[in-house]
C-alpha atoms as a PDB file:
ATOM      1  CA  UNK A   1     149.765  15.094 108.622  1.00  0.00           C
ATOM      2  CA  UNK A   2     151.996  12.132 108.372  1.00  0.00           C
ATOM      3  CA  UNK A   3     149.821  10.335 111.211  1.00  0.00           C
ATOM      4  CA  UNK A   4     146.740  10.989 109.077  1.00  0.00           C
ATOM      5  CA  UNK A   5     148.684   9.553 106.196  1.00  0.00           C
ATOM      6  CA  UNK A   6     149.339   6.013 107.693  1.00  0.00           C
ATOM      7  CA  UNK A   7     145.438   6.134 107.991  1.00  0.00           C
ATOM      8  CA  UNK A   8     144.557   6.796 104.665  1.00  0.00           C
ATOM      9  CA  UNK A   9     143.666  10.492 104.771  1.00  0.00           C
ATOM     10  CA  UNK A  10     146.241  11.607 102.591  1.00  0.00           C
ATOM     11  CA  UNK A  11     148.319  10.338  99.682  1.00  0.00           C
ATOM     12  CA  UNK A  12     152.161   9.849  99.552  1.00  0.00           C
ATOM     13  CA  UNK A  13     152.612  12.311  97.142  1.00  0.00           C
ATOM     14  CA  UNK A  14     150.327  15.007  99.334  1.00  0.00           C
ATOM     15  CA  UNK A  15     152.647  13.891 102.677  1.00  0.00           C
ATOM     16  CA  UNK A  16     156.177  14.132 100.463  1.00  0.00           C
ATOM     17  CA  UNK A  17     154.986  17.940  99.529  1.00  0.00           C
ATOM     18  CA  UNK A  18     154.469  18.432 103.025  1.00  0.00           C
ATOM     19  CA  UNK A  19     157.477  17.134 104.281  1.00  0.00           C
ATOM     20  CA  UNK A  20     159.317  19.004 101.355  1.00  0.00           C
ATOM     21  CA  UNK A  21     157.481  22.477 102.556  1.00  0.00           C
ATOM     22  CA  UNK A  22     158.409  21.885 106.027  1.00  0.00           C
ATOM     23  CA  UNK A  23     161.876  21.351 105.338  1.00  0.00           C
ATOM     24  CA  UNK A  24     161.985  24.414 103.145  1.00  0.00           C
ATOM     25  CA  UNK A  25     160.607  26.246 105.879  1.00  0.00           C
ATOM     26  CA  UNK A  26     163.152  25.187 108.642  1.00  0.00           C
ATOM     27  CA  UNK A  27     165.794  26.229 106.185  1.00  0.00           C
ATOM     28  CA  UNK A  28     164.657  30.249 105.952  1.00  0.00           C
ATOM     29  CA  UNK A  29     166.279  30.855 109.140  1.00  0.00           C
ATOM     30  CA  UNK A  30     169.285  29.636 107.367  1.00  0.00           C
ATOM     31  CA  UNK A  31     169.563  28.629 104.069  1.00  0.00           C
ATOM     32  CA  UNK A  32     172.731  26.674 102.548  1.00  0.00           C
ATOM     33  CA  UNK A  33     173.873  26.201  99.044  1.00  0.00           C
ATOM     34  CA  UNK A  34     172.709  22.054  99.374  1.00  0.00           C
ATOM     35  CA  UNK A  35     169.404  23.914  99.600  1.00  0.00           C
ATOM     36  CA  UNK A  36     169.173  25.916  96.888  1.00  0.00           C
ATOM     37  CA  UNK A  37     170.714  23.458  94.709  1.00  0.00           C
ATOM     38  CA  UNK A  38     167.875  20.961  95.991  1.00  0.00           C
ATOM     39  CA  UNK A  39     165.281  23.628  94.848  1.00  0.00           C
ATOM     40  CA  UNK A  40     166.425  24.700  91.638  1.00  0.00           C
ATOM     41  CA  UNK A  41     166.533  22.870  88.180  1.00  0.00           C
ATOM     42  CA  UNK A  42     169.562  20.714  87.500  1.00  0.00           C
ATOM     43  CA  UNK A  43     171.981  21.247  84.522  1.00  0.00           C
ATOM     44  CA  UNK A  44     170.407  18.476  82.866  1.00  0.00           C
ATOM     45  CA  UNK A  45     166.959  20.029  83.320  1.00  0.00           C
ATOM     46  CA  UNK A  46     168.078  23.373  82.622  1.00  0.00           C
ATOM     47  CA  UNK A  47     169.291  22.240  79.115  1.00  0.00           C
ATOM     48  CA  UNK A  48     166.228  20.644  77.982  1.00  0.00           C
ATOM     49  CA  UNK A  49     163.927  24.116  79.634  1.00  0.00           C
ATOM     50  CA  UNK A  50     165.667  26.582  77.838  1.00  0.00           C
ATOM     51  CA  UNK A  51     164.785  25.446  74.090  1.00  0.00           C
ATOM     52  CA  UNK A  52     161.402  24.217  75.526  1.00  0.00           C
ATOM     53  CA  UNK A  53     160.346  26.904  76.548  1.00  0.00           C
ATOM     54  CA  UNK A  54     162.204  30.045  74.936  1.00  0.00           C
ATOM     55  CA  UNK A  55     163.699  31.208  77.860  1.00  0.00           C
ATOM     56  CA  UNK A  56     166.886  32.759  78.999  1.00  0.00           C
ATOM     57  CA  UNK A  57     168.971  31.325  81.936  1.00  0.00           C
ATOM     58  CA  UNK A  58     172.764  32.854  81.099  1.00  0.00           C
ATOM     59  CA  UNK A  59     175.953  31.378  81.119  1.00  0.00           C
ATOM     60  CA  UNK A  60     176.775  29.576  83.410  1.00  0.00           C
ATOM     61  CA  UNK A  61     180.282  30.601  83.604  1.00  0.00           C
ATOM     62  CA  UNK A  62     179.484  34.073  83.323  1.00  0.00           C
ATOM     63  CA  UNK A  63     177.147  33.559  86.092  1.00  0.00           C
ATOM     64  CA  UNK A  64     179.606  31.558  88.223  1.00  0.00           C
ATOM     65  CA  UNK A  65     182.642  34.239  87.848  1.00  0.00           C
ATOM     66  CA  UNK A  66     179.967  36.975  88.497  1.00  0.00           C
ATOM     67  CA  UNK A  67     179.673  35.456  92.012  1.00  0.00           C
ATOM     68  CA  UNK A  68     183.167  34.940  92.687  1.00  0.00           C
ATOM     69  CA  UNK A  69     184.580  37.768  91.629  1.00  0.00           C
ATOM     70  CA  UNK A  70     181.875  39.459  93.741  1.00  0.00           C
ATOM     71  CA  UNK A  71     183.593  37.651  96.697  1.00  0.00           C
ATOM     72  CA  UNK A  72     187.225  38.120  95.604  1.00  0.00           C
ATOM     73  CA  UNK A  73     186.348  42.313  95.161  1.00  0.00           C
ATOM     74  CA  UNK A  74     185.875  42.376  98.570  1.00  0.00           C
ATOM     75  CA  UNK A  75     188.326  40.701  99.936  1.00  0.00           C
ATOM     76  CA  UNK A  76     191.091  42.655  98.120  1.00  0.00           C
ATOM     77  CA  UNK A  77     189.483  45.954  99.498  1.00  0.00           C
ATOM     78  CA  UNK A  78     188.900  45.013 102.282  1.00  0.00           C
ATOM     79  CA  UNK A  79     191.809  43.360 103.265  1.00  0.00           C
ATOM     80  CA  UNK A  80     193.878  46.064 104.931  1.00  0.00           C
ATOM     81  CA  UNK A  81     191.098  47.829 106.556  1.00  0.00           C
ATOM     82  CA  UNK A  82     189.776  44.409 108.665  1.00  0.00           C
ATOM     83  CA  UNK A  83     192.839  42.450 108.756  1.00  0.00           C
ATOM     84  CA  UNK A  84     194.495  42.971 111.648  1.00  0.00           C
ATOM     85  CA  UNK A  85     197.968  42.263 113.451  1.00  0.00           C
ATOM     86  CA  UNK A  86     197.615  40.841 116.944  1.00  0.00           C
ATOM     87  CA  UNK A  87     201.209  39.605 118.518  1.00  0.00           C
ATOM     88  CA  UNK A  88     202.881  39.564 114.952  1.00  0.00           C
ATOM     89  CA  UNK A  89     200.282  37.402 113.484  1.00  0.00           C
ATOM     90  CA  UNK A  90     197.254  38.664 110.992  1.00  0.00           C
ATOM     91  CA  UNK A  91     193.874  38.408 112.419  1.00  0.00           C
ATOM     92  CA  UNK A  92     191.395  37.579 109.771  1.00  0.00           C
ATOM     93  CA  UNK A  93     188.141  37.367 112.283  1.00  0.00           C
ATOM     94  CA  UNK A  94     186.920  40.425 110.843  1.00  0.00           C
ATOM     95  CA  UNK A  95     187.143  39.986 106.997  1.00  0.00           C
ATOM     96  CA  UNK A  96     185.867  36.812 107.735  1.00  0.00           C
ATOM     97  CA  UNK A  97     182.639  37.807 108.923  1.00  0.00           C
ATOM     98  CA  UNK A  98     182.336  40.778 106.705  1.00  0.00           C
ATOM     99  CA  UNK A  99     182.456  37.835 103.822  1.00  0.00           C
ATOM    100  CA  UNK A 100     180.261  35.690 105.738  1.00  0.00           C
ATOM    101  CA  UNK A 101     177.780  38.316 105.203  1.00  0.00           C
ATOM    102  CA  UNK A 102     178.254  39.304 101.616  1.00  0.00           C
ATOM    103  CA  UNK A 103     177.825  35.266 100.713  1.00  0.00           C
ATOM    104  CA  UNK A 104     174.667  34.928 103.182  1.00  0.00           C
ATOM    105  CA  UNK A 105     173.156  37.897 100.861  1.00  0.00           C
ATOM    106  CA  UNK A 106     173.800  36.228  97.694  1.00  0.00           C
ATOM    107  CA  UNK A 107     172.627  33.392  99.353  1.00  0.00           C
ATOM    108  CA  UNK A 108     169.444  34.530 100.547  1.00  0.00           C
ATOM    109  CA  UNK A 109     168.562  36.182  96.859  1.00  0.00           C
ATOM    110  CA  UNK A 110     169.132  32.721  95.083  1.00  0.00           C
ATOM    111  CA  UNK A 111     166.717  30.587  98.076  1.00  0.00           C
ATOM    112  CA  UNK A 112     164.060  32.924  97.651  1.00  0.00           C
ATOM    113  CA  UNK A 113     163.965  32.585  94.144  1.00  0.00           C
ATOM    114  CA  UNK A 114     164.449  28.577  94.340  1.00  0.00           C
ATOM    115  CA  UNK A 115     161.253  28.905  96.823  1.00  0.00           C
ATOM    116  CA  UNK A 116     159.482  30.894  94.175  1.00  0.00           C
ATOM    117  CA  UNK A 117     160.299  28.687  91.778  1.00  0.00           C
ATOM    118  CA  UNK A 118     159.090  25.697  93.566  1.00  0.00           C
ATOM    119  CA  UNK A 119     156.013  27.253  94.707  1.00  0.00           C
ATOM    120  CA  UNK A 120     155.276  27.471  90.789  1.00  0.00           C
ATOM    121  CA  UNK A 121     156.125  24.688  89.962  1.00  0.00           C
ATOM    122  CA  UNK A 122     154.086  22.768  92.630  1.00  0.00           C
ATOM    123  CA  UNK A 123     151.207  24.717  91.308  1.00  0.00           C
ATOM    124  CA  UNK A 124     151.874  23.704  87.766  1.00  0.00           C
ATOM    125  CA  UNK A 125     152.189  19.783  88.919  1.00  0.00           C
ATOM    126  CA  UNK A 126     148.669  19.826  90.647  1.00  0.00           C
ATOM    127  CA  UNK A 127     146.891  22.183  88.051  1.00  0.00           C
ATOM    128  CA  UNK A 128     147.501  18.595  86.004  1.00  0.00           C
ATOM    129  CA  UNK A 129     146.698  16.911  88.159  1.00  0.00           C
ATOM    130  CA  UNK A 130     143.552  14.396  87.085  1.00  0.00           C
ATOM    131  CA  UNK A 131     142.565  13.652  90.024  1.00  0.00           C
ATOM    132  CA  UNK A 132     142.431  17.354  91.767  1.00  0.00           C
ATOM    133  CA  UNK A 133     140.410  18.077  87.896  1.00  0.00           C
ATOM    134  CA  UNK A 134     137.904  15.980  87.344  1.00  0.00           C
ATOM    135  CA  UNK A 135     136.528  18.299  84.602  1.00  0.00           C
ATOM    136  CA  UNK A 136     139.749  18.975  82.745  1.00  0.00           C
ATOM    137  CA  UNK A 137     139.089  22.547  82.036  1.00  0.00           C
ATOM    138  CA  UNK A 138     142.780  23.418  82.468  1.00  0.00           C
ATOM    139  CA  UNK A 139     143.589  20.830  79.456  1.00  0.00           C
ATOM    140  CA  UNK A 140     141.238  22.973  77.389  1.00  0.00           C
ATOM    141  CA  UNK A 141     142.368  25.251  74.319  1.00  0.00           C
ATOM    142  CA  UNK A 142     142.371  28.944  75.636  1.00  0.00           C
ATOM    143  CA  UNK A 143     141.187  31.614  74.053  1.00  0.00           C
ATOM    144  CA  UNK A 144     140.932  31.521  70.642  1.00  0.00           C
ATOM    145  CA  UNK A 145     142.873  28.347  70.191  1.00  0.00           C
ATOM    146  CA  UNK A 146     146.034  29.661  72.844  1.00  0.00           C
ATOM    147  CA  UNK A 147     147.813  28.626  75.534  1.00  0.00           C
ATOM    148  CA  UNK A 148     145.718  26.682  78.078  1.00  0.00           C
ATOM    149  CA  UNK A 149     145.854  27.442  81.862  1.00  0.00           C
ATOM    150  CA  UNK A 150     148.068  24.471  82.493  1.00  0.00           C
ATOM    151  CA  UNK A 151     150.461  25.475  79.415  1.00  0.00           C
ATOM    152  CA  UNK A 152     150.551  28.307  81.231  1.00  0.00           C
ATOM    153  CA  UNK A 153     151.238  27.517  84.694  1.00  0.00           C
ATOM    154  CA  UNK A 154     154.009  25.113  83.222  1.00  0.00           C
ATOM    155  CA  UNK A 155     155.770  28.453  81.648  1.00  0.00           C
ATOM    156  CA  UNK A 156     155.672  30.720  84.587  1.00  0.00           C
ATOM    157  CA  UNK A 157     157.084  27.609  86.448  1.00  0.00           C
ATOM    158  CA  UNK A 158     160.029  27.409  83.559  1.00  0.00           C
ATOM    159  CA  UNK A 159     160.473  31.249  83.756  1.00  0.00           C
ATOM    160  CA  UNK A 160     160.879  31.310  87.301  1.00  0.00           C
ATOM    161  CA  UNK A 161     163.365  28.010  87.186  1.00  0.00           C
ATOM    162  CA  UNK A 162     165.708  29.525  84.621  1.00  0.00           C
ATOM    163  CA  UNK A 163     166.193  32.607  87.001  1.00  0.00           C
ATOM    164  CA  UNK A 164     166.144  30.674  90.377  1.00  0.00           C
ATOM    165  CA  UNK A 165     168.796  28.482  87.984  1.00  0.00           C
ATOM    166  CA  UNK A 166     171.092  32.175  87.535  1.00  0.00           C
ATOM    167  CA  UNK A 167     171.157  33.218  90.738  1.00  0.00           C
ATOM    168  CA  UNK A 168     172.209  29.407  92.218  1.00  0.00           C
ATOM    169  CA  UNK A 169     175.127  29.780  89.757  1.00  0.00           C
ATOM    170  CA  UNK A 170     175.881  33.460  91.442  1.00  0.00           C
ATOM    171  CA  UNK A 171     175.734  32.082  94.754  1.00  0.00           C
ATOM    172  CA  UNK A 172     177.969  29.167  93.845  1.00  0.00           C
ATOM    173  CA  UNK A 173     180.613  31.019  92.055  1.00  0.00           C
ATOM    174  CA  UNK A 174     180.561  33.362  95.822  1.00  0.00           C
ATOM    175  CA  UNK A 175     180.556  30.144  98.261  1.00  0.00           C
ATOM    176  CA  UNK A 176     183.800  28.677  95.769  1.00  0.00           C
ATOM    177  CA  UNK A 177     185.353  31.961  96.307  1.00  0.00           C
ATOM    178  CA  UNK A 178     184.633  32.269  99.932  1.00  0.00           C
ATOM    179  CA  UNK A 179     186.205  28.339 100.477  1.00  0.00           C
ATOM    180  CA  UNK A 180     189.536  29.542  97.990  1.00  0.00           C
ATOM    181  CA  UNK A 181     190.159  32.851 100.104  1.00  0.00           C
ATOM    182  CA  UNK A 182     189.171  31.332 103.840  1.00  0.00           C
ATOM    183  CA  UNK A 183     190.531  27.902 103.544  1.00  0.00           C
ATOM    184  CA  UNK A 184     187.315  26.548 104.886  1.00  0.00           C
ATOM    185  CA  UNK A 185     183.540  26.030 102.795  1.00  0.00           C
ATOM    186  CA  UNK A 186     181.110  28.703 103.834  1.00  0.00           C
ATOM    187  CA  UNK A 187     178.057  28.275 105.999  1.00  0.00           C
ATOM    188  CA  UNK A 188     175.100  29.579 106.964  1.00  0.00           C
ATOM    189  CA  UNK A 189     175.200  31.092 110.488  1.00  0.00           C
ATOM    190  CA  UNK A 190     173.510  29.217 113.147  1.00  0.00           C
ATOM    191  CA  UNK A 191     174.063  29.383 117.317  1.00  0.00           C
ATOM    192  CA  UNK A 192     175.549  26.188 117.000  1.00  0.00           C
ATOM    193  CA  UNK A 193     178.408  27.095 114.631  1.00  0.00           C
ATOM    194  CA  UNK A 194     179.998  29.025 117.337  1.00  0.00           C
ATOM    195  CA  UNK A 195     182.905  27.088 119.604  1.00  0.00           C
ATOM    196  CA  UNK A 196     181.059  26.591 122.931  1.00  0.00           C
ATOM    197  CA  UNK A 197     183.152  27.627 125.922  1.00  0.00           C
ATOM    198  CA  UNK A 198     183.113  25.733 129.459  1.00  0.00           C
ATOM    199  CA  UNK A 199     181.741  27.507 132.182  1.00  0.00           C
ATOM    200  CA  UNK A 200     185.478  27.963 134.081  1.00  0.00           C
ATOM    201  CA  UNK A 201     186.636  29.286 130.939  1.00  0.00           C
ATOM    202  CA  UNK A 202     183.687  31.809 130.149  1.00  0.00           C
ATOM    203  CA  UNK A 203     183.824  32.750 134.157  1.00  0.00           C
ATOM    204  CA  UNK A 204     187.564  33.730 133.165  1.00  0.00           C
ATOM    205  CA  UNK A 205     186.960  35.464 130.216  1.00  0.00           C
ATOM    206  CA  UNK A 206     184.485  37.689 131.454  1.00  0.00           C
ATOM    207  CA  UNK A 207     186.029  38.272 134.423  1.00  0.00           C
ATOM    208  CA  UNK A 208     189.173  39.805 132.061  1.00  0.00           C
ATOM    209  CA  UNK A 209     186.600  41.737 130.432  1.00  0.00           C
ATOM    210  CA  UNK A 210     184.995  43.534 133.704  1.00  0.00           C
ATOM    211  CA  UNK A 211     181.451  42.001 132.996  1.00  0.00           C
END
């Protein structure tokens, strides 16, 4: 698409929503906080939404406890079941990734509403669009003098952003948590988080383990 782009196929703003669709797609496998926060609505836009439009989006530090306390639950009950002693010394391996997973859930539930959101939105931008309607039907009163189909749009768009808005504060609150209790920010598992071993080393570690 970008190739057709430089040759006057497609407009900048039709090649930056594809490159912004891509990108959201390469992050399903493993979506971070950075993209979730790039989804969703900022503060700033959150504040002006809400009295816009009428709708709810919590409090924020309500919100932001909710996920951390989710986080902190855990770890207090889970703390003498997973953490183990090996040669005097506790091994947290296990409560680690038992967090790892609780995060990546609360993760996962605020991206898919941040995709959601941006889906509508996106939908809302080009239902305006002039150029994409010529006739301007969806600036046109609705039904007896109500909301138009581009009024609409723009409120589904601002319902969905206020609760894509929650759920990034949830997920926040958790990853905070998660950095306070591990001593290091959480991430998003990928096969290149994992310490890679050299092949003398792996050969000897294997061989310990009879495989």
């Amino acid at each position: 698409m970008s190739q057709n782009a430089s040759q006057g196929n497609y407009s900048p703003a039709a090649v930056r929503r594809f490159s912004e669709a891509l990108r959201r797609t390469k992050a399903l496998a493993a979506p971070s906080l950075a993209d979730i926060l790039r989804l969703v609505p900022s503060d700033d836009q959150m504040s002006n939404i809400v009295p816009a439009f009428g709708v709810e989006a919590g409090d924020v530090d309500e919100l932001t406890g909710a996920g951390s306390n989710m986080v902190r639950e855990q770890y207090e009950l889970m703390f003498p079941i997973l953490v183990t002693h090996i040669r005097g010394e506790q091994n947290f391996n296990n409560l680690r990734m038992h967090l790892d997973r609780v995060v990546d859930g609360l993760i996962r539930s605020a991206y898919g509403a941040a995709n959601f959101y941006e889906n509508r939105r996106m939908i809302a931008i080009d239902a305006a669009d002039s150029f994409k309607n010529a006739d301007r039907d969806e600036d046109r009163l609705g039904v007896d003098g109500g909301e138009n189909r581009v009024d609409g749009l723009r409120r589904i768009a601002a319902e969905n952003g206020a609760k894509a808005y929650a759920l990034a504060c949830v997920a926040s609150g958790a990853c905070g948590a998660y950095e306070e209790l591990m001593g290091q920010a959480w991430k998003p598992y990928t096969r290149d988080n994992g310490r890679s071993l050299s092949r003398d080393v792996a050969a000897v570690q294997a061989d310990a383990m009879g495989f």
